[in-house]
C-alpha atoms as a PDB file:
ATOM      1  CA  UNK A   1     128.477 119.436 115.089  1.00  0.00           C
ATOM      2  CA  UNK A   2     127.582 122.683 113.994  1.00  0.00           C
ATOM      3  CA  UNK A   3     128.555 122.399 110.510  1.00  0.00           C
ATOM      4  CA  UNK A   4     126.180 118.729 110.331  1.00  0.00           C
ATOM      5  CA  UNK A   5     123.192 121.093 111.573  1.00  0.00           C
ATOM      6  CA  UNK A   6     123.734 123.809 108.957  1.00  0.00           C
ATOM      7  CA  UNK A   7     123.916 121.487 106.209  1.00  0.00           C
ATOM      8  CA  UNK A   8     121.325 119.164 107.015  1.00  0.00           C
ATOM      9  CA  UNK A   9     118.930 122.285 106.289  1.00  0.00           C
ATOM     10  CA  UNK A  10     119.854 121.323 102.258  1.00  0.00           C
ATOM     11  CA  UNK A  11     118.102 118.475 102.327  1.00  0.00           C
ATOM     12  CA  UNK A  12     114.187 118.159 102.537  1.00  0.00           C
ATOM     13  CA  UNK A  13     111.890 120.635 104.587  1.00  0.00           C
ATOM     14  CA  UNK A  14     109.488 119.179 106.417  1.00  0.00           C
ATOM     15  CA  UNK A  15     107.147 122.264 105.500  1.00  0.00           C
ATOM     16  CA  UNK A  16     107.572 122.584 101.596  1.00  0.00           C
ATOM     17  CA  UNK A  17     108.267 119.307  99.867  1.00  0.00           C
ATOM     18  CA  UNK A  18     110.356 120.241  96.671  1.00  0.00           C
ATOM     19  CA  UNK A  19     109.456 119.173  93.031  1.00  0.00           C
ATOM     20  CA  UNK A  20     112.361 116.864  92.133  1.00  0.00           C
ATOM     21  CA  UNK A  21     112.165 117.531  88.005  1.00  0.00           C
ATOM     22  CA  UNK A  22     109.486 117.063  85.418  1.00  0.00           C
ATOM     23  CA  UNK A  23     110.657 113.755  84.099  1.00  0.00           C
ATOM     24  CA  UNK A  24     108.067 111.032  85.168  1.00  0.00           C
ATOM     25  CA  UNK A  25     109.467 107.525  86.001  1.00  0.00           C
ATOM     26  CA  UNK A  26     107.424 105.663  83.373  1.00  0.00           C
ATOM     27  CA  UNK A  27     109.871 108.359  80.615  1.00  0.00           C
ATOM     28  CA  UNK A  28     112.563 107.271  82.567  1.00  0.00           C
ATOM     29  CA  UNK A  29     111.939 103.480  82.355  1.00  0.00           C
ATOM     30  CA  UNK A  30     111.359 103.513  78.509  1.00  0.00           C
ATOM     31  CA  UNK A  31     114.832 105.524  77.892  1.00  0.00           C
ATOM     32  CA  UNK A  32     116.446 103.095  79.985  1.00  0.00           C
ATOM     33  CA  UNK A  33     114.789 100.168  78.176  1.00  0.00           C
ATOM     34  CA  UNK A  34     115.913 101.912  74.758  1.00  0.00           C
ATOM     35  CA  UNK A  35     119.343 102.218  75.478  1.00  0.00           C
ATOM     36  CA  UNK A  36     122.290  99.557  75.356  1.00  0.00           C
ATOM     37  CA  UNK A  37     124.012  97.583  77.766  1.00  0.00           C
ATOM     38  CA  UNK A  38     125.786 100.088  80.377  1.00  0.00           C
ATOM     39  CA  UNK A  39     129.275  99.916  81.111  1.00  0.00           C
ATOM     40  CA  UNK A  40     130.305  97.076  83.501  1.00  0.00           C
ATOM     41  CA  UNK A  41     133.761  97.595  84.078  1.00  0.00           C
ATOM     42  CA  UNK A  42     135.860 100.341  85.308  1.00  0.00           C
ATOM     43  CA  UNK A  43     137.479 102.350  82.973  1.00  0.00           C
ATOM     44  CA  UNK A  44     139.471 104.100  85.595  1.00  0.00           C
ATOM     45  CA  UNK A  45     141.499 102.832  88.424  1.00  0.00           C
ATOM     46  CA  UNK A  46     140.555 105.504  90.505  1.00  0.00           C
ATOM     47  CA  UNK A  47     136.850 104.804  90.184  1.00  0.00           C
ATOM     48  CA  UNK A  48     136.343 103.362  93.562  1.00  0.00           C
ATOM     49  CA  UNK A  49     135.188  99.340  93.790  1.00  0.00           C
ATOM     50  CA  UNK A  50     131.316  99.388  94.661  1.00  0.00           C
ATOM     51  CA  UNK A  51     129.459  97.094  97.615  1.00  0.00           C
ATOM     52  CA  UNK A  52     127.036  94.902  96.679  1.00  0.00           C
ATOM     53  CA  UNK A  53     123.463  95.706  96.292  1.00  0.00           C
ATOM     54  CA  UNK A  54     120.719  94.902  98.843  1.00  0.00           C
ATOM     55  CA  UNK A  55     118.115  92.715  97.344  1.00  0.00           C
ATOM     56  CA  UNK A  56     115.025  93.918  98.654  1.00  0.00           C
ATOM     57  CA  UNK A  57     112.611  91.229  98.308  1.00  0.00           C
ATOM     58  CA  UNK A  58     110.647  91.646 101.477  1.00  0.00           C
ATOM     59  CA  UNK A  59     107.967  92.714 103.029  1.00  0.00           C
ATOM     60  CA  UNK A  60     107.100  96.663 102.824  1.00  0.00           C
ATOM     61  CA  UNK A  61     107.946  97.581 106.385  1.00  0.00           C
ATOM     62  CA  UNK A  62     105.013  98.639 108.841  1.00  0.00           C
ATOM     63  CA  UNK A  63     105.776 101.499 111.341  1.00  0.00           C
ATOM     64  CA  UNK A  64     105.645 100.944 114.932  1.00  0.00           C
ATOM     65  CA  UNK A  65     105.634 102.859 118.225  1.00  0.00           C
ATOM     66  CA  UNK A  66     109.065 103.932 119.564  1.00  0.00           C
ATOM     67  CA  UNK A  67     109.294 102.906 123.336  1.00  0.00           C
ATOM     68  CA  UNK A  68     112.894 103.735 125.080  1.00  0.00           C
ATOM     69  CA  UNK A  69     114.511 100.474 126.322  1.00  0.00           C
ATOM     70  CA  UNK A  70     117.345 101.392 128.310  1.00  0.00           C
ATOM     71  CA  UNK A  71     119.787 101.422 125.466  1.00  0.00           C
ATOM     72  CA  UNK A  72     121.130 104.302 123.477  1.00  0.00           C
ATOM     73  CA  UNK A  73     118.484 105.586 120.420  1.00  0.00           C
ATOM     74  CA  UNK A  74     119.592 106.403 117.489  1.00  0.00           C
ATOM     75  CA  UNK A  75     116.911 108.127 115.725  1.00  0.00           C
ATOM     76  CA  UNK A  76     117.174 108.672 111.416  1.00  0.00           C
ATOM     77  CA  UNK A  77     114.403 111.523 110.904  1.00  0.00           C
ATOM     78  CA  UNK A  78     113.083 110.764 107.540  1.00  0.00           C
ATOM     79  CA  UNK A  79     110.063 110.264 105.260  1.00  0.00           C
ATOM     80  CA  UNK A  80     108.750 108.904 101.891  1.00  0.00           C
ATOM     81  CA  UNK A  81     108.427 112.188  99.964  1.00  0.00           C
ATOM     82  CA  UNK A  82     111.916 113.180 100.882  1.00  0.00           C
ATOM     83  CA  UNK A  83     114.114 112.175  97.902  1.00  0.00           C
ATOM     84  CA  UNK A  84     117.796 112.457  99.932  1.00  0.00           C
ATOM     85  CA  UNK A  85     115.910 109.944 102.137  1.00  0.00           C
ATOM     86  CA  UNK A  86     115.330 107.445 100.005  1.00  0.00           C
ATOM     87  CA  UNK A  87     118.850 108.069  98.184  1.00  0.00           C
ATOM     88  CA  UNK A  88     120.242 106.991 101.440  1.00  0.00           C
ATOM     89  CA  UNK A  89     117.722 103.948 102.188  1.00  0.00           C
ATOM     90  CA  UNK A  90     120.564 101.108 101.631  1.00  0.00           C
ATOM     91  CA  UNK A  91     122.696 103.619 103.564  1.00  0.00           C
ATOM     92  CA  UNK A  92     120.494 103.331 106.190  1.00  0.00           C
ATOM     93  CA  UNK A  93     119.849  99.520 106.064  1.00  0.00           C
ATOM     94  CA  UNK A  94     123.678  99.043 106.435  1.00  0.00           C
ATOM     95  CA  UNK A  95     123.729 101.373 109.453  1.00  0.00           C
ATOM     96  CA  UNK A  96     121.135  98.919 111.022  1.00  0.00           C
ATOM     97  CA  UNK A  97     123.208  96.135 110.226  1.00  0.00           C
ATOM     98  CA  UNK A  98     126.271  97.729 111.879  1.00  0.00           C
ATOM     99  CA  UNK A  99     124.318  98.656 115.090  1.00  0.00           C
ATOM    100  CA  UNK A 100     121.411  97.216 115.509  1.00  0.00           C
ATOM    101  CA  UNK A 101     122.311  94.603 118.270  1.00  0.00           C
ATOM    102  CA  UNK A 102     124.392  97.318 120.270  1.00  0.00           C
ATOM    103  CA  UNK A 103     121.320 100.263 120.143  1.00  0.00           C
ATOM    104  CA  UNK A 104     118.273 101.251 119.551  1.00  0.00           C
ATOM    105  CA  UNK A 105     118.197 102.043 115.690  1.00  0.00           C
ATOM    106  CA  UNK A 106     115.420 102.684 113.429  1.00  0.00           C
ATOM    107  CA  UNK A 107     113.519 105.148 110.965  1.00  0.00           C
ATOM    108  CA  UNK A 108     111.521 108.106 112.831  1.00  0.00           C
ATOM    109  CA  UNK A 109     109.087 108.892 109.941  1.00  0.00           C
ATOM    110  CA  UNK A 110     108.000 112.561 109.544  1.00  0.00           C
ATOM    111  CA  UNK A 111     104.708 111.442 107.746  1.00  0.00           C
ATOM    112  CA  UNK A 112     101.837 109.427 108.519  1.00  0.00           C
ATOM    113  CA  UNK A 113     102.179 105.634 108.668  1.00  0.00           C
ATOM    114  CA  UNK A 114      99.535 105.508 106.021  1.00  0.00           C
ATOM    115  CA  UNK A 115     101.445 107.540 103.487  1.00  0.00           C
ATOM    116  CA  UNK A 116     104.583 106.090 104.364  1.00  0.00           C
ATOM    117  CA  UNK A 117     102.733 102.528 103.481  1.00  0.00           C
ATOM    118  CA  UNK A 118     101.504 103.136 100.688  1.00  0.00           C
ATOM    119  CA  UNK A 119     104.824 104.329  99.032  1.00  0.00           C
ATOM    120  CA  UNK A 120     107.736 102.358  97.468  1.00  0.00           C
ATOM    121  CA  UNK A 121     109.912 103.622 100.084  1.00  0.00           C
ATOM    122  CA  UNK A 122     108.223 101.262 102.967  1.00  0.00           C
ATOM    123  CA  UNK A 123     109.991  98.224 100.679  1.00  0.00           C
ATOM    124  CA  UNK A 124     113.061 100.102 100.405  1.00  0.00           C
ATOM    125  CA  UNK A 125     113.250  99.684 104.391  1.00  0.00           C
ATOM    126  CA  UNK A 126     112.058  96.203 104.510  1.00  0.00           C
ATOM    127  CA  UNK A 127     113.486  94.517 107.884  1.00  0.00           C
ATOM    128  CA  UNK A 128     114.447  97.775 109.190  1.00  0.00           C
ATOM    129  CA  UNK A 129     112.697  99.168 112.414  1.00  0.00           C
ATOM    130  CA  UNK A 130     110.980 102.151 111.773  1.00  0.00           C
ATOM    131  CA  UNK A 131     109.004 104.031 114.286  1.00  0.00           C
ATOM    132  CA  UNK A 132     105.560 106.601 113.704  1.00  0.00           C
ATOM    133  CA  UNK A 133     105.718 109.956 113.991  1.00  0.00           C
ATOM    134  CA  UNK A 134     103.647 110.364 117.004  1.00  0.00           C
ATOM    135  CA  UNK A 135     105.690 108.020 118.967  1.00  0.00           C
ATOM    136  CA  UNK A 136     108.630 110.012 118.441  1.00  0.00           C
ATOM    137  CA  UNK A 137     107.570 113.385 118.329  1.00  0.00           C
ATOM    138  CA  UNK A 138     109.343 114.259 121.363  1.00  0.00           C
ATOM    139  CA  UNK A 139     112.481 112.663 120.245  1.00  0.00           C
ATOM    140  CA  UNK A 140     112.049 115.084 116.817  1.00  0.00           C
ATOM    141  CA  UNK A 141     111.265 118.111 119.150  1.00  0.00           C
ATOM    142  CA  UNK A 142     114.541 117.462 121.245  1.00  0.00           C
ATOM    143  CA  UNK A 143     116.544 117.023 118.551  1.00  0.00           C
ATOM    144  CA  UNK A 144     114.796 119.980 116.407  1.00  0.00           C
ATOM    145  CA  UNK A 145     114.854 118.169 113.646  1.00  0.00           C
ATOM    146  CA  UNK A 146     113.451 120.752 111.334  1.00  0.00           C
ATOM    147  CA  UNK A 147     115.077 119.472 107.771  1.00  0.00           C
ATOM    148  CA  UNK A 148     115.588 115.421 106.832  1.00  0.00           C
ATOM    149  CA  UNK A 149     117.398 113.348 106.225  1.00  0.00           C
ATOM    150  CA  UNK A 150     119.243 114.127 109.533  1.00  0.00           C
ATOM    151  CA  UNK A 151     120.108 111.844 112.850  1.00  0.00           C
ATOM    152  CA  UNK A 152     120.244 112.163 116.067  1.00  0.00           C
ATOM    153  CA  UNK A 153     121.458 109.892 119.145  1.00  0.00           C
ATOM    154  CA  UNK A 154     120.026 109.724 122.357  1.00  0.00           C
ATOM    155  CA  UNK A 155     121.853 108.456 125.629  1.00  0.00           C
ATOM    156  CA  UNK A 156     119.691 108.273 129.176  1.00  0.00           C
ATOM    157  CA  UNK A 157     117.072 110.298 127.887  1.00  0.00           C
ATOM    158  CA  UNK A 158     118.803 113.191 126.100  1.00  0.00           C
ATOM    159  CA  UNK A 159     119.916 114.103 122.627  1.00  0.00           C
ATOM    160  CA  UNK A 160     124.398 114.216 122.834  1.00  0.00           C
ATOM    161  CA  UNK A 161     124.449 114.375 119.316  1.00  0.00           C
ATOM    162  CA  UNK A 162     122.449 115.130 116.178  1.00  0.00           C
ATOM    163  CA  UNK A 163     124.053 115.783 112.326  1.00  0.00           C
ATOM    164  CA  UNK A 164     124.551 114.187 109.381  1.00  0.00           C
ATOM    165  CA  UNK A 165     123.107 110.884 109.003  1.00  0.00           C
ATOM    166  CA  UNK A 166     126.348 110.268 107.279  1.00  0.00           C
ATOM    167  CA  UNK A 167     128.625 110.666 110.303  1.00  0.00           C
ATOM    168  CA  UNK A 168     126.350 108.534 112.677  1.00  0.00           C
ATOM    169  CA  UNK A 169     128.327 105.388 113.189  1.00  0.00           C
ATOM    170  CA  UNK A 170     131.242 107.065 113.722  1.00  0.00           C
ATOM    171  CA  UNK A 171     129.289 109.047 116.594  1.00  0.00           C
ATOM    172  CA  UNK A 172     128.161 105.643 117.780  1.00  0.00           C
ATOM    173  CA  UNK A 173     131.469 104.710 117.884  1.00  0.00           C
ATOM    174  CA  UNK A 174     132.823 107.436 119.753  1.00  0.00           C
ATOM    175  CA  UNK A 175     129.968 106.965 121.981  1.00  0.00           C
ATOM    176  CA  UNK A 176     130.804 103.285 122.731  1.00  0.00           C
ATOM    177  CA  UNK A 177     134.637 104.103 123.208  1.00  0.00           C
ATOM    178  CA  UNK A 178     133.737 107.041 125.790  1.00  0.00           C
ATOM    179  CA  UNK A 179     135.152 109.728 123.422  1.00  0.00           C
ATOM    180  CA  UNK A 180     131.861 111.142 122.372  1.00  0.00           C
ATOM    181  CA  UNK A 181     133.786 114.618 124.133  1.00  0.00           C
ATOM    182  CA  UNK A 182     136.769 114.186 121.571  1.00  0.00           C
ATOM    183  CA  UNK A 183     134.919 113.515 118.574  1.00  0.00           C
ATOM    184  CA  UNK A 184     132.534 116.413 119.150  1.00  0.00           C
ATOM    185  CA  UNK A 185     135.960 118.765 119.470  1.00  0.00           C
ATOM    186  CA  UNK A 186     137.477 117.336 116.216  1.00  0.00           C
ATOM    187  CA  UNK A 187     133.985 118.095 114.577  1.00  0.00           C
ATOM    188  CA  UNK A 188     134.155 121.743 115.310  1.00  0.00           C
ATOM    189  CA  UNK A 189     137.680 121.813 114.440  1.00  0.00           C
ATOM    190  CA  UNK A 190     136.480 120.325 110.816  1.00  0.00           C
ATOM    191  CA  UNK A 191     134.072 122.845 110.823  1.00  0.00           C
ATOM    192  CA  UNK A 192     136.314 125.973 111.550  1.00  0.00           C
ATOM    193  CA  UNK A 193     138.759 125.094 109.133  1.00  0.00           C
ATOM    194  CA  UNK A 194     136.409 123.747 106.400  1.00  0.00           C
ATOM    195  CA  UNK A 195     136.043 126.891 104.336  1.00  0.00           C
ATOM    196  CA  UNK A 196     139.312 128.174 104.482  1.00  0.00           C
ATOM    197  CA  UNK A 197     140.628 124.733 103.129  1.00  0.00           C
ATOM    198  CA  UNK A 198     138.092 125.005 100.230  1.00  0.00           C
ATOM    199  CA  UNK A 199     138.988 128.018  99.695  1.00  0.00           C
ATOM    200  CA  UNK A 200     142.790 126.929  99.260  1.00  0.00           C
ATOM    201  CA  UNK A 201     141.871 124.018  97.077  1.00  0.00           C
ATOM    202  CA  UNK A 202     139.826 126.362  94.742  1.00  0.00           C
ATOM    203  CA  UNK A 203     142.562 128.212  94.000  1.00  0.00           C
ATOM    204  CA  UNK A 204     145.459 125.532  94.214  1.00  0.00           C
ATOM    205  CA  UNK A 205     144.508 122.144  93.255  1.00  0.00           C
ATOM    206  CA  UNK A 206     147.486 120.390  95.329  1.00  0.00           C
ATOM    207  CA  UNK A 207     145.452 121.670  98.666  1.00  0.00           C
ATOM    208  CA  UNK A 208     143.121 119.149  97.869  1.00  0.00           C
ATOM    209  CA  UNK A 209     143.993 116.281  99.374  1.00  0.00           C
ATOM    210  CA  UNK A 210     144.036 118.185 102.688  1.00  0.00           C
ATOM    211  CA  UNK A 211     140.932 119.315 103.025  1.00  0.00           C
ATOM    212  CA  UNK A 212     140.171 115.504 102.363  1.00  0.00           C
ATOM    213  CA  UNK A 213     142.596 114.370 105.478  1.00  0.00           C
ATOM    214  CA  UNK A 214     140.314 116.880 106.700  1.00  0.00           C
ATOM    215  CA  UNK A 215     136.362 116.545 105.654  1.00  0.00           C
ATOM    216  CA  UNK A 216     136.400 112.250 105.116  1.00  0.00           C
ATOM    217  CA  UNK A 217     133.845 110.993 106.538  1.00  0.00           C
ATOM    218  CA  UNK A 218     131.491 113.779 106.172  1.00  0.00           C
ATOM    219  CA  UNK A 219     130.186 112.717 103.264  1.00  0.00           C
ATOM    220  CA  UNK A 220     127.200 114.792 103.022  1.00  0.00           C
ATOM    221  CA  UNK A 221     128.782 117.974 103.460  1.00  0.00           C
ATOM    222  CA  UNK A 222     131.216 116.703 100.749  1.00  0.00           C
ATOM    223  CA  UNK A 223     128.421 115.889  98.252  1.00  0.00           C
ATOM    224  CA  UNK A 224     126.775 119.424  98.706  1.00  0.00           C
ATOM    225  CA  UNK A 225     129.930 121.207  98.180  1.00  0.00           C
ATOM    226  CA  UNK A 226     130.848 119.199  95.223  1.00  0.00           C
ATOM    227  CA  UNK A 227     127.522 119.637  93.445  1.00  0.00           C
ATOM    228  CA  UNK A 228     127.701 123.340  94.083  1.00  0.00           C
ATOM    229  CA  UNK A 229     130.853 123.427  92.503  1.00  0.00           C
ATOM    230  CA  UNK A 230     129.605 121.839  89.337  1.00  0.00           C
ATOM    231  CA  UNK A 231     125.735 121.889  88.937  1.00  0.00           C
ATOM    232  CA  UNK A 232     126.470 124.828  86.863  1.00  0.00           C
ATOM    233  CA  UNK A 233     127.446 125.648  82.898  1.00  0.00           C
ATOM    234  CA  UNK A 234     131.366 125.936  82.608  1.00  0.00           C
ATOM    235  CA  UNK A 235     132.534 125.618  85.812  1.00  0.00           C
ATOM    236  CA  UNK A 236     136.146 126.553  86.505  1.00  0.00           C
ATOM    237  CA  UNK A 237     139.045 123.576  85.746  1.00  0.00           C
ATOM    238  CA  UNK A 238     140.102 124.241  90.013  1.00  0.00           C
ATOM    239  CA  UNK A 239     136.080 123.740  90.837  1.00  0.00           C
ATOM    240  CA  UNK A 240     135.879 120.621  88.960  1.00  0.00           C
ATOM    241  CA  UNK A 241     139.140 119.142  90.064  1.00  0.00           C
ATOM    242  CA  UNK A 242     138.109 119.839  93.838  1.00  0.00           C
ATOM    243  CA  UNK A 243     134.103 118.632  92.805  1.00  0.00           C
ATOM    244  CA  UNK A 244     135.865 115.055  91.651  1.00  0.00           C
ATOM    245  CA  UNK A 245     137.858 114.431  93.965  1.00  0.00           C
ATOM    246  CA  UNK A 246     134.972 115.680  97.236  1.00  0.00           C
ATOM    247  CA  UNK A 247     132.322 113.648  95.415  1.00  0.00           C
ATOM    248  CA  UNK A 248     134.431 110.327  94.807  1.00  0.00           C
ATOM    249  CA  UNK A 249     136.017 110.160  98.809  1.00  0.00           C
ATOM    250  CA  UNK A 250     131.619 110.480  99.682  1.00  0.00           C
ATOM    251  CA  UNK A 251     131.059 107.180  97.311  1.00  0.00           C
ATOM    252  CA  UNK A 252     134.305 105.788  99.207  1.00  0.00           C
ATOM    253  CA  UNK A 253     132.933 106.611 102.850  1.00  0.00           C
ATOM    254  CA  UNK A 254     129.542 105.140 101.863  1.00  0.00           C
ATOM    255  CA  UNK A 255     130.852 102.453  99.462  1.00  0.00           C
ATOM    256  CA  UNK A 256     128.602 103.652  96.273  1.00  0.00           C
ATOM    257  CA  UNK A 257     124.780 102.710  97.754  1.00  0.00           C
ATOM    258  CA  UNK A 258     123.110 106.533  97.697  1.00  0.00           C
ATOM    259  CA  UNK A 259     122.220 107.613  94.671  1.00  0.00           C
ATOM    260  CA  UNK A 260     122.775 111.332  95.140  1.00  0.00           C
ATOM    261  CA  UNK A 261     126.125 110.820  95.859  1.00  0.00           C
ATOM    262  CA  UNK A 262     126.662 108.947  92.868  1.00  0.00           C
ATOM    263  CA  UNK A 263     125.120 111.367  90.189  1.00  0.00           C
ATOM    264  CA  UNK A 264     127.114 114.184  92.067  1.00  0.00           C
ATOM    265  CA  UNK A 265     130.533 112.335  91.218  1.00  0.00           C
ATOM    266  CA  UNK A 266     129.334 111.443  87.520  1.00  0.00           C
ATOM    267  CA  UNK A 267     128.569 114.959  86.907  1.00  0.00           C
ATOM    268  CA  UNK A 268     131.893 115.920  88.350  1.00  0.00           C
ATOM    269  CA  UNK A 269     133.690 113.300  85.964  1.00  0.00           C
ATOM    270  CA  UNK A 270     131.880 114.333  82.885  1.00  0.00           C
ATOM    271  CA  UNK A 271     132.467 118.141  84.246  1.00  0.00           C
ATOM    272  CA  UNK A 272     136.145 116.457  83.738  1.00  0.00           C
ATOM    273  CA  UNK A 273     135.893 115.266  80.358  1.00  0.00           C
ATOM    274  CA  UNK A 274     135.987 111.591  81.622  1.00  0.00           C
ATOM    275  CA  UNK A 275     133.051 110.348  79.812  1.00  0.00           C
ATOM    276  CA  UNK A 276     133.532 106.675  80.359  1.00  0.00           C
ATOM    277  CA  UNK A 277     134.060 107.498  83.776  1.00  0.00           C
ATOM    278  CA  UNK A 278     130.931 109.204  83.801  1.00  0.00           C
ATOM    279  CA  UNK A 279     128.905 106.460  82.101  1.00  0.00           C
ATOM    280  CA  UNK A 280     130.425 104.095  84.105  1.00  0.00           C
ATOM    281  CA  UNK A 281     129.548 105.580  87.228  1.00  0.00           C
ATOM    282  CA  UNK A 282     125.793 106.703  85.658  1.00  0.00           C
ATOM    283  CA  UNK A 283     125.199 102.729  85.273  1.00  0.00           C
ATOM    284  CA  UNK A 284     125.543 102.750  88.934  1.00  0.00           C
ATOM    285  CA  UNK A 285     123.113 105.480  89.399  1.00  0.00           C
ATOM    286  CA  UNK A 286     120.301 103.450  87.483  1.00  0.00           C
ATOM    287  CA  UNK A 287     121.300 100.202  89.636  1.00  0.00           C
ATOM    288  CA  UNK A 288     120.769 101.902  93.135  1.00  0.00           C
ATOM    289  CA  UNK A 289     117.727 103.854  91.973  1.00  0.00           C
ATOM    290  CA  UNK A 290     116.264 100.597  90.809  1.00  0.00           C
ATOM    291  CA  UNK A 291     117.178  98.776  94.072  1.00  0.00           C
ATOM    292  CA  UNK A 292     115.082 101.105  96.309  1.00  0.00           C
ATOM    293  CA  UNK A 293     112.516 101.859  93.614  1.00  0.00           C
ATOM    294  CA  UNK A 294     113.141 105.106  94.160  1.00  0.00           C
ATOM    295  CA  UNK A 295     111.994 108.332  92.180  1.00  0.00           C
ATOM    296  CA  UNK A 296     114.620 109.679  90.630  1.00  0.00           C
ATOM    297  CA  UNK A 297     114.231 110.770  87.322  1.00  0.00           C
ATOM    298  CA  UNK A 298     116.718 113.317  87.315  1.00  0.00           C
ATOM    299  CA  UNK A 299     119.158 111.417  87.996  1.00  0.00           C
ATOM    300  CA  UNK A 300     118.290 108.578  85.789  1.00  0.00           C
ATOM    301  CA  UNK A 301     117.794 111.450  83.035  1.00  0.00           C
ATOM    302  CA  UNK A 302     121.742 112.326  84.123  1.00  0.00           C
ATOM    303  CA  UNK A 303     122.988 108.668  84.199  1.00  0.00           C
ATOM    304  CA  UNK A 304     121.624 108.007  80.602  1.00  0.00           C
ATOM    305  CA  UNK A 305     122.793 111.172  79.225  1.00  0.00           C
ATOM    306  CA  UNK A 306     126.538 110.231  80.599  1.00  0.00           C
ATOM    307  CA  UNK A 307     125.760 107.021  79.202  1.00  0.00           C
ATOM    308  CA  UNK A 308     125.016 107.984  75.252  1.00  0.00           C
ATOM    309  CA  UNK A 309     127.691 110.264  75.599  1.00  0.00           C
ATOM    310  CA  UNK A 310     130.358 107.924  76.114  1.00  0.00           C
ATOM    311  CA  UNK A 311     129.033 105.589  73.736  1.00  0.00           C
ATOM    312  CA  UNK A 312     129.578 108.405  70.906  1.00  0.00           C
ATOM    313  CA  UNK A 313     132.733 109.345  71.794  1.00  0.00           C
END
């Protein structure tokens, strides 16, 4: 999909690894400590209902060599430095879970195995397969996989499909059903009428829901849009209506377990004035960043911010 492929380049280059804020965790940690109890139930109705949390109590995961088997590969191009990455690890977990007896499925690392070991990120995969660079260099030089996170399956030898990690199993799917073809047509269709649609729900806000009928399941084109539409001081009423309602349908299609999805559709809310809504979706934030230990102080910075505010309103 050629929008997948353009978008994918938002995400982390393999080349330049980019600073991700000056908060340090251990800052983080002690604001968290310091502040109250978090919301716990939904202020909203529309909020969407969350999955439950991995609990990742296992062993780090050690990287092996790739060898093809005979069954479809489904690479996930990724890495330990790459924050999207490990914003998407219990994404990635649950698109093991999904597959993992139908395909080859694991984690082609874009680092060394020692670095990779050595970082909180190897727990954050534990019982996942993930594979060492060398072994699939030839995979990531098929599928060009010049940005991560991105994903790319592989059917008797050759790449049929590579995008968004986001829309994998429904490739899978597609792939499994014989209507690879069809989904790769409705794809590009997405992708031709995807501006113009933003466009129209920029300027009229009852458009909206049909870019949506349009867009779902593409959550990470969603989530970039949206926090282009907001990450910004006094963004437009029409680009914070259409940054609520892209962010929240990305939580739905991923059922609230990446964090970068998450504190794009707090933002939006508190964008909206809905500060409980906000907080309430900030708590979340903290709880997925503390499940995959990741490094997200940003975020957390975001979540607790959203989090005081409501609390003084």
């Amino acid at each position: 999909m050629r929008l997948a492929l353009v978008l994918v380049l938002i995400g982390c280059s393999k080349a330049d690894q980019p600073p991700k804020g000056t908060q340090t965790e251990a800052r983080g940690a002690l604001e968290h400590q310091r502040a109250k109890t978090p919301p716990t139930t939904k202020p909203s109705p529309d909020i969407p209902d969350w999955v439950p949390l991995d609990h990742l109590d296992g062993a780090p995961t050690k990287p092996t060599a790739w060898k093809a088997d005979g069954r479809p590969t489904l690479v996930v191009f990724s890495a330990s430095w790459c924050p999207g990455c490990t914003a998407s690890a219990l994404a990635d977990r649950a698109l093991v879970r999904a597959h993992g007896k139908d395909l080859q499925i694991g984690i082609a690392l874009q680092e060394s195995d020692e670095e990779f070991v050595a970082s909180p990120y190897a727990r954050a995969l534990s019982g996942v397969p993930v594979w060492s660079e060398a072994s699939t260099a030839k995979l990531t030089k098929a599928c060009d996989a010049v940005a991560i996170p991105s994903a790319c399956l592989f059917v008797r030898g050759k790449p049929v499909w590579t995008g968004e990690v986001s829309e994998a199993s429904a490739v899978v799917e597609a792939n499994r059903a014989g209507k690879l073809a069809e989904w790769h047509a409705s794809a590009d269709a997405a992708n031709e009428a995807a501006q113009q649609k933003t466009d129209e729900a920029l300027r009229d806000p009852n458009k909206i829901p049909e870019l949506l009928a349009i867009m779902h399941g593409h959550a990470d084109w969603e989530n970039s849009v949206a926090w282009r539409l907001v990450d910004r001081d006094n963004p437009s009423r029409n680009a914070v209506a259409l940054a609520v309602a892209l962010s929240r349908d990305a939580v739905v299609s991923d059922g609230g377990i990446d964090f970068a999805h998450l504190d794009t559709y707090a933002l939006a809310l508190a964008q909206a004035g809905r500060a409980a809504d906000a907080a309430y979706v900030g708590a979340r934030v903290i709880a997925v960043c503390s499940a995959v230990n990741g490094k997200c102080p940003e975020e957390k910075r975001r979540a607790l911010e959203f989090i005081e505010s409501a609390r003084t309103q």
